[in-house]
Protein backbone atom coordinates (compact mmCIF):
# COMPACT_ATOMS: atom_id res chain seq x y z
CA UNK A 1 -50.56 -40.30 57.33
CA UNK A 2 -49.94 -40.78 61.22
CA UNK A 3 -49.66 -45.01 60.35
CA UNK A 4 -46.95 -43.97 57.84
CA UNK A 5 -45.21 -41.79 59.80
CA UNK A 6 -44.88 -44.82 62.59
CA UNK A 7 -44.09 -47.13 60.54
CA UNK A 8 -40.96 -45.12 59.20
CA UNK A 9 -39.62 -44.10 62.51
CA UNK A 10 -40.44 -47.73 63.75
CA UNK A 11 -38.61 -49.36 60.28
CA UNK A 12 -36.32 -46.59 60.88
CA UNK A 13 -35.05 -48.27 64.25
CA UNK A 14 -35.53 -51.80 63.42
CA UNK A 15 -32.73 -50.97 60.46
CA UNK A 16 -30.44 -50.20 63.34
CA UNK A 17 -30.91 -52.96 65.50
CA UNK A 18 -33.53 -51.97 68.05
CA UNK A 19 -36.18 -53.96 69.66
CA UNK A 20 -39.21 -51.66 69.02
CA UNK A 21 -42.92 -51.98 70.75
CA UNK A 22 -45.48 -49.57 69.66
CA UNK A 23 -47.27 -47.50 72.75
CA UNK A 24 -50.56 -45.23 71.47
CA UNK A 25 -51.49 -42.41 73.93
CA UNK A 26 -54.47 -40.47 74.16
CA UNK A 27 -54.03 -36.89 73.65
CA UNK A 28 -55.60 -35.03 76.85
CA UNK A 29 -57.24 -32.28 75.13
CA UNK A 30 -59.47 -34.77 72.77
CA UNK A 31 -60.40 -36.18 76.03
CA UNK A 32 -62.41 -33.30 77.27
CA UNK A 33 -65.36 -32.16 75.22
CA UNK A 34 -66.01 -28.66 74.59
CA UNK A 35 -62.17 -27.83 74.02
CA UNK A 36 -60.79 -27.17 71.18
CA UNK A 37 -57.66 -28.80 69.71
CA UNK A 38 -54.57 -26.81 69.69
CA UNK A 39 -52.51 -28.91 67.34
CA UNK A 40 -52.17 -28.18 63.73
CA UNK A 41 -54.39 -29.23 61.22
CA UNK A 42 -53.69 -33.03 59.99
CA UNK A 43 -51.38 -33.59 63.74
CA UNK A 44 -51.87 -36.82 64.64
CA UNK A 45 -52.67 -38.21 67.97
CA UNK A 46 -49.73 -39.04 70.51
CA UNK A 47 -47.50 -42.01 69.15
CA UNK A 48 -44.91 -43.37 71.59
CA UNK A 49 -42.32 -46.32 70.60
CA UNK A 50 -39.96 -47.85 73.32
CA UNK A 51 -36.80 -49.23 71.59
CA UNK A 52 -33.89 -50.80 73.07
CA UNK A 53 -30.49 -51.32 71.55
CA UNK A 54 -29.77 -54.75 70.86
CA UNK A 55 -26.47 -54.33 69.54
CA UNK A 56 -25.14 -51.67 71.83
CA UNK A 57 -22.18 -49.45 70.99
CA UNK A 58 -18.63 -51.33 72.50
CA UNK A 59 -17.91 -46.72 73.04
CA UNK A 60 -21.09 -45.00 74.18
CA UNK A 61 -20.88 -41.08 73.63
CA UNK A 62 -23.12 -38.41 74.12
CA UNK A 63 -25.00 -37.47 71.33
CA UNK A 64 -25.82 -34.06 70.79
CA UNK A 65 -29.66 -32.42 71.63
CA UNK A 66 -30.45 -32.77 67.63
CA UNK A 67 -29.59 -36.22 66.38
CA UNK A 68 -27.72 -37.13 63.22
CA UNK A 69 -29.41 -40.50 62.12
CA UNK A 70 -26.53 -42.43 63.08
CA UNK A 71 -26.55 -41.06 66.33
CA UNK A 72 -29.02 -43.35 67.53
CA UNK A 73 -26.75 -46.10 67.54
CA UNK A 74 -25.03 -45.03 70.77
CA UNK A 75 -28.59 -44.70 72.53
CA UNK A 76 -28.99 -47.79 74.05
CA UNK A 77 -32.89 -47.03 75.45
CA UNK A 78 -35.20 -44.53 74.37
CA UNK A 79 -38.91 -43.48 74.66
CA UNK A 80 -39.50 -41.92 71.41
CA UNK A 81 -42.42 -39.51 70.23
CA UNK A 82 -43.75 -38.95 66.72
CA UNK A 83 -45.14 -35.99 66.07
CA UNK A 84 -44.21 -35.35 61.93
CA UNK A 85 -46.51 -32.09 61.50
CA UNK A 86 -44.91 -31.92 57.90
CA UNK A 87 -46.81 -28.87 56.56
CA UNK A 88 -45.05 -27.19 59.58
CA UNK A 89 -41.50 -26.18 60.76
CA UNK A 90 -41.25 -26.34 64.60
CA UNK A 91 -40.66 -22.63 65.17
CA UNK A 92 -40.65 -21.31 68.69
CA UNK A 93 -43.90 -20.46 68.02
CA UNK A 94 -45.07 -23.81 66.96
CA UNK A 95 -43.83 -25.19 70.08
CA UNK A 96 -45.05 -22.65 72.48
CA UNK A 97 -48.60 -23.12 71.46
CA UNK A 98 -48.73 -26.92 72.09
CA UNK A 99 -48.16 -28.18 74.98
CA UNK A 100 -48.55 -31.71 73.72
CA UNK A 101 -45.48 -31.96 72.73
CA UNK A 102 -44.27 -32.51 76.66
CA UNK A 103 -47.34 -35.63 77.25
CA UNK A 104 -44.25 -38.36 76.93
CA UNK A 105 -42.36 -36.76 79.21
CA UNK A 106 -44.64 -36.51 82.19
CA UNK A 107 -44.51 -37.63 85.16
CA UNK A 108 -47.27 -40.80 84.13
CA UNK A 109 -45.22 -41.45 81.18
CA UNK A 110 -41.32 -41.80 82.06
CA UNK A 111 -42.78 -44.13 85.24
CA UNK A 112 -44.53 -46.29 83.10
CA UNK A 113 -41.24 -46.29 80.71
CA UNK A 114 -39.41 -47.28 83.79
CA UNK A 115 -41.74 -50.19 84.62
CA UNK A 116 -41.11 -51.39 81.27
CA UNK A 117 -37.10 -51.06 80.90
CA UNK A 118 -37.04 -52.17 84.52
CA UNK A 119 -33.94 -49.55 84.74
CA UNK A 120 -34.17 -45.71 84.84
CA UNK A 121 -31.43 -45.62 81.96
CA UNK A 122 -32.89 -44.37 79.18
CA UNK A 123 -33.68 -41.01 76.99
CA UNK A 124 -36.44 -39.41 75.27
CA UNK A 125 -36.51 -38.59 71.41
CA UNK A 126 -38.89 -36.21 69.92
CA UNK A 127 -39.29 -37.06 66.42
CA UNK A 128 -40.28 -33.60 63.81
CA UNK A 129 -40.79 -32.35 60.61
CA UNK A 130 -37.92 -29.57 60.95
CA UNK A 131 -36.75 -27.04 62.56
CA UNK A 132 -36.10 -23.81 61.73
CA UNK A 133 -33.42 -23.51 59.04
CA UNK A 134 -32.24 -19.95 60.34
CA UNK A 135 -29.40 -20.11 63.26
CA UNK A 136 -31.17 -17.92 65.64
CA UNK A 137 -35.04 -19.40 65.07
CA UNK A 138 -33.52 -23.07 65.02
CA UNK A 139 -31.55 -22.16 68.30
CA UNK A 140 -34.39 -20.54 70.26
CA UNK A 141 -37.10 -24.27 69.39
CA UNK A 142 -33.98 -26.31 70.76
CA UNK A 143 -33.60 -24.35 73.66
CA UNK A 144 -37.52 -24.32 74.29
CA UNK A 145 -37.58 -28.43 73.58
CA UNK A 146 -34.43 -28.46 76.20
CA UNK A 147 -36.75 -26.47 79.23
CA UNK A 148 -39.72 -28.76 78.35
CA UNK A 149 -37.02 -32.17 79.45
CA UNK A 150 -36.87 -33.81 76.06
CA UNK A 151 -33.75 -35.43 76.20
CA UNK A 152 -33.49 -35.49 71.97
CA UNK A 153 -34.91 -34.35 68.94
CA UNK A 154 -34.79 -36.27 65.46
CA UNK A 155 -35.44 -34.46 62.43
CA UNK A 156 -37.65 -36.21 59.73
CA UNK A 157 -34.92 -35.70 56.75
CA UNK A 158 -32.04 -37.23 58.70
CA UNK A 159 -33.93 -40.07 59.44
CA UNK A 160 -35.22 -40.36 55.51
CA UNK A 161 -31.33 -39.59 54.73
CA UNK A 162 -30.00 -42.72 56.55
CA UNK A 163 -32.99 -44.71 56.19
CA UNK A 164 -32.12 -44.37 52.12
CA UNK A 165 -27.71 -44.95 52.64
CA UNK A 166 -28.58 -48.12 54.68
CA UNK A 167 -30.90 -49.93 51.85
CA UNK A 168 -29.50 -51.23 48.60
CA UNK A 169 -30.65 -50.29 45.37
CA UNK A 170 -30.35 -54.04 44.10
CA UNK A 171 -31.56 -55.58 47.34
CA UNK A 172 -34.83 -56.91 48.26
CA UNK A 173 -37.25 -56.15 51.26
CA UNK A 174 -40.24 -57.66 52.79
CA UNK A 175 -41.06 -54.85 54.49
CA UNK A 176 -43.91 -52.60 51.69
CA UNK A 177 -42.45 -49.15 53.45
CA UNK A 178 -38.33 -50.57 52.59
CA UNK A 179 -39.37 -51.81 49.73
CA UNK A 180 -41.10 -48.40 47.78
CA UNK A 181 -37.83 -46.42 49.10
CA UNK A 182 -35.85 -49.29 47.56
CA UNK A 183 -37.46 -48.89 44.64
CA UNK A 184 -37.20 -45.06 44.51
CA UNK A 185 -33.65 -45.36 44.78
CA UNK A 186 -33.00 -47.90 42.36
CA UNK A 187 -34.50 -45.67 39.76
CA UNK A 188 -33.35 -42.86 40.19
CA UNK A 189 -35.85 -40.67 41.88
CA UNK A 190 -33.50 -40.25 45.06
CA UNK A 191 -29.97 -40.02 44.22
CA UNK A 192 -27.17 -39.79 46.37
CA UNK A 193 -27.15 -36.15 48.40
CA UNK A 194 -23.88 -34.46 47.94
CA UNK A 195 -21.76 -33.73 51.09
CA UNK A 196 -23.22 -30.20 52.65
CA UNK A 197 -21.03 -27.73 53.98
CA UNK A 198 -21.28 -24.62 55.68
CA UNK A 199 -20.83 -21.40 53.31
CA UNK A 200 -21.08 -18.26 54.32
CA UNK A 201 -24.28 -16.82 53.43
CA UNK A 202 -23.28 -13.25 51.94
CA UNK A 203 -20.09 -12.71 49.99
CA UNK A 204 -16.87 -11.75 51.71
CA UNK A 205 -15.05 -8.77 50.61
CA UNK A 206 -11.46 -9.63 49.76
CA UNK A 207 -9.59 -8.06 52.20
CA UNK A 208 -7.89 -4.61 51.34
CA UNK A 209 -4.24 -4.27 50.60
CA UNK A 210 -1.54 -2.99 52.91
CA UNK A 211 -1.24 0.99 52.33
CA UNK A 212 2.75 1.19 52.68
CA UNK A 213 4.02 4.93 52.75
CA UNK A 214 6.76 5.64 51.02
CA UNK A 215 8.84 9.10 50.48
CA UNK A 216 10.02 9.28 46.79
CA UNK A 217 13.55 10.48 46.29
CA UNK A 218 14.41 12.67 43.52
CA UNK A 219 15.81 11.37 40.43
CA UNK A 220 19.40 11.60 40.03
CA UNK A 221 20.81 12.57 36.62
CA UNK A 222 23.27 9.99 35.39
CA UNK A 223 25.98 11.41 33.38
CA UNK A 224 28.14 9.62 30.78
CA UNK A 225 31.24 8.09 31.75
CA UNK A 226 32.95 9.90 28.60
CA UNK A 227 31.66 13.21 26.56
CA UNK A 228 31.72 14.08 22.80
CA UNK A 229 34.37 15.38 21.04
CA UNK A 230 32.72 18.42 20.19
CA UNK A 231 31.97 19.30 23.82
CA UNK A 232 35.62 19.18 24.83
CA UNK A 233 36.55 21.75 22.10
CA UNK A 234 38.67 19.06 20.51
């Protein structure tokens, strides 16, 4: 699973223009015996890519913490992390209890990234299953992946999402990993996603209307403009 989850984020960049070279780390805690490993079940070992731009953006912006997958295109050099613990979201929880997740952003690491740039300009991207979906657990991981110095965070389903708009249905890939999601689009199986918006979770009450007081006059009898015969003693 760990080789397929590489190879994605690595096909991933290639499909927008990056140089990519792979980097494997040892994870410190397998490197002691005796302790146990705090990772979840099925994590895989530290995976580091360093990717360079080689079409940079003519308007660099700043993208925000969580990347949209077309975000990357402004990034013009990143140290990037997998760690796609798919049976897991990365609740606050999840994060607190491993400290893993902060190995490519040591001290050790972002030198040797530097040595290989040969420039200090660059960010790090923490690629994830998902984050919380709720606003307040979602917004208390970020802020915990902000204190550790990650300077990004890519979610696994944006990355599938433009991975999928960027291949054609009808075209053909060398690449086995392009070609099976080529495949599972042209057939079908992944359709276009609708556009997503932002509803309100519980149903609004339609507002009440305006309570106008009003003091009611009292009829007024009309009278005829003429009276009957009979009543004028004709």
């Amino acid at each position: 699973m760990s080789d397929v989850n590489l190879q994605l984020v690595r096909e991933f960049f290639e499909l927008n223009l990056f140089y990519v070279l792979t980097h494997w780390q040892q994870d410190l805690t397998s490197m002691h015996a005796g302790l146990g490993d705090d990772r979840p079940r099925g994590a895989e070992a530290g995976q580091s890519l360093f990717v360079e731009n080689m079409q940079p953006a003519l308007t660099l912006f700043d993208a925000e913490f969580v990347l949209r997958g077309e975000d990357v295109r402004c990034i013009e050099r990143a140290v990037v992390e997998v760690r796609a613990w798919h049976a897991d979201r990365f609740y606050s929880s999840v994060v607190e209890a491993n400290p893993v997740l902060t190995q490519f952003v040591s001290a050790d690491s972002l030198s040797f990234a530097r040595q290989l740039f040969g420039t200090p300009n660059f960010t790090t991207i923490l690629v994830i299953s998902e984050l919380p979906a709720s606003a307040e657990p979602r917004q208390r991981s970020v802020q915990l992946l902000q204190e550790m110095g990650i300077g990004h965070v890519l979610e696994f389903p944006a990355l599938l999402r433009t991975m999928l708009n960027m291949l054609s249905a009808h075209g053909n890939y060398a690449s086995p990993t392009l070609q099976t999601l080529r495949l599972l689009k042209r057939y079908g199986f992944i359709r276009r996603q609708q556009l997503e918006f932002s509803f309100p979770t519980e149903a609004v009450s339609p507002p009440s209307s305006p309570h106008v007081e009003t003091v009611e006059e009292p009829a007024v009898r009309e009278e005829p403009l003429w009276k009957d015969d009979e009543e004028e003693g004709v």
